[in-house]
Each structure stands twice: as C-alpha cells, then as structure tokens.
Protein backbone atom coordinates (compact mmCIF):
# COMPACT_ATOMS: atom_id res chain seq x y z
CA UNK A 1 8.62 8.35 -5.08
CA UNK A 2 9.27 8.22 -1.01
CA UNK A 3 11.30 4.93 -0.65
CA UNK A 4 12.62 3.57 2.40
CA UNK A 5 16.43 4.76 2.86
CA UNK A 6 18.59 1.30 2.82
CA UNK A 7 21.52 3.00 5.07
CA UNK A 8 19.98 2.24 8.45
CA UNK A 9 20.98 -1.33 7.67
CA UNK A 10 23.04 -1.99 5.07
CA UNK A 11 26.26 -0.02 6.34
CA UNK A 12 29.58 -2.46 6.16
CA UNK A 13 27.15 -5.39 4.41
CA UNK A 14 26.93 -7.19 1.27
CA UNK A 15 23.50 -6.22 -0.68
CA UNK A 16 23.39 -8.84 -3.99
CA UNK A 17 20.08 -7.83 -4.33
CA UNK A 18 17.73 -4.37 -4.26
CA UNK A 19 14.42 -4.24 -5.26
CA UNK A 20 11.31 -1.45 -5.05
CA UNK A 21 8.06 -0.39 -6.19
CA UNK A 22 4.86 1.18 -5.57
CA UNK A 23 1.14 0.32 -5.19
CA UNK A 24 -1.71 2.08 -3.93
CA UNK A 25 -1.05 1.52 -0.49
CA UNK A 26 2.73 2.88 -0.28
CA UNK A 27 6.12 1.93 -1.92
CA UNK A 28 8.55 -0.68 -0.54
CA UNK A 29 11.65 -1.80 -0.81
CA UNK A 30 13.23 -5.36 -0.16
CA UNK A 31 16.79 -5.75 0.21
CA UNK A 32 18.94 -9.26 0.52
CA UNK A 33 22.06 -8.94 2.56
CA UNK A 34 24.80 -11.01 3.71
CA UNK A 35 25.99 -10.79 6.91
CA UNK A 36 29.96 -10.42 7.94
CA UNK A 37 32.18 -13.87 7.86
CA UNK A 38 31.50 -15.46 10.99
CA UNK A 39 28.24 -14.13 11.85
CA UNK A 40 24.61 -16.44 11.04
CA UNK A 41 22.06 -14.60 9.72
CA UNK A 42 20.51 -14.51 12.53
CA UNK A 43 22.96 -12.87 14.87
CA UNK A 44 22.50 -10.23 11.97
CA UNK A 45 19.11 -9.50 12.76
CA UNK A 46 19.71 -9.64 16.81
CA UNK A 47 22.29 -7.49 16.51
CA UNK A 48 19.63 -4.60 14.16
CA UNK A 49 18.38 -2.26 17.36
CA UNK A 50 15.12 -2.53 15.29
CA UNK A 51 12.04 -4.79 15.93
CA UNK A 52 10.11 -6.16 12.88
CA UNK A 53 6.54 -4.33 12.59
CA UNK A 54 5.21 -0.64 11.68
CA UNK A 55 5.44 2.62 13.46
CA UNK A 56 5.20 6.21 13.00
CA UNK A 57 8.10 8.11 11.80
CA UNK A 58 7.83 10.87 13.87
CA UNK A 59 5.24 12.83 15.35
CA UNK A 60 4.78 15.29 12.26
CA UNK A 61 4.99 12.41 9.86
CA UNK A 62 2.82 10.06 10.99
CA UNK A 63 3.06 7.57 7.38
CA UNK A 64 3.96 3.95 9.12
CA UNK A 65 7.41 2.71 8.23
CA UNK A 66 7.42 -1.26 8.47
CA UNK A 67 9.90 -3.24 8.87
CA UNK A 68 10.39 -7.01 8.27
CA UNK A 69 13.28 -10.09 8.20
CA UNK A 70 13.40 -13.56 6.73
CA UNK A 71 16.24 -15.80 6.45
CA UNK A 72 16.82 -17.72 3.17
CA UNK A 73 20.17 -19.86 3.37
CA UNK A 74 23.15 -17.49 4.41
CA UNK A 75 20.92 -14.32 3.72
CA UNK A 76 18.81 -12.20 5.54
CA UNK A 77 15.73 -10.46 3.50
CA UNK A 78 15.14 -7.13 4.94
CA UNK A 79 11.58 -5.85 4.13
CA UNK A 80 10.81 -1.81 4.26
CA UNK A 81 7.61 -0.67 3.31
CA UNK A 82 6.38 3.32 3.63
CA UNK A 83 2.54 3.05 3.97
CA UNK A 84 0.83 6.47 2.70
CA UNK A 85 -1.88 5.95 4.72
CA UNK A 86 -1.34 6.63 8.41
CA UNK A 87 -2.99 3.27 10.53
C-alpha cells in the first residue's frame, strides 16, 4: 500500500492522532498535530514551505500527491492523499 510518508511534517510535533486507508482512487492519510507551546495553529501551517493542493511527485512519477490543512481548536489536520491516477 503506497501511503503518504508523515516525516515531511511531523518532525519535533505532537501527532495524537494517525489515520489511513485506501479506495479506488488512491490511499490517504490524515494526521492531527499539535503545534509547539507558543505557536497558533496557524503559524504552524505558515511556517510548512508547502501549499495546500496536488502536484506531481516528480517527473518519472507523475501519481499527484495532495496536500491539505484545517484547524480544529489547538490542532492542525494535515490531509495527504496519493492519487493512482495521474490528473
């Protein structure tokens, strides 16, 4: 099953909560995380270098990675979804 890695945002945070599946278009994975003490959940997601929507891995694997964010209270709900079908 090709998941989404959860490194490229997860490294010195908090993750209460990681969950993943599959369906016909791809396999996801959503991940809550806390941000440091101090910082708002969104300064969390300003300070990510990466942009909410899909794109292209690389230019021999062309399967869409997209990304997504959502604030509930103090947590930020990071949304990664591998589409098997390039768009």
């Amino acid at each position: 099953m090709g998941l989404p890695s959860a490194d490229h945002v997860t490294d010195g945070l908090v993750v209460t909560s990681d969950e993943m599946g599959c369906g016909t278009r791809g396999c996801w994975r959503a991940l809550t995380v806390h941000p440091p003490e101090g910082t708002s959940p969104e300064q969390l997601i300003a300070a990510w270098d990466v942009e909410e929507g899909c794109a292209a891995q690389s230019w021999i694997d062309r399967r869409p990675v997209c990304t997504g964010y959502s604030v509930e209270g103090d947590a930020v709900i990071v949304s990664l979804e591998y589409e098997r079908i390039p768009r």
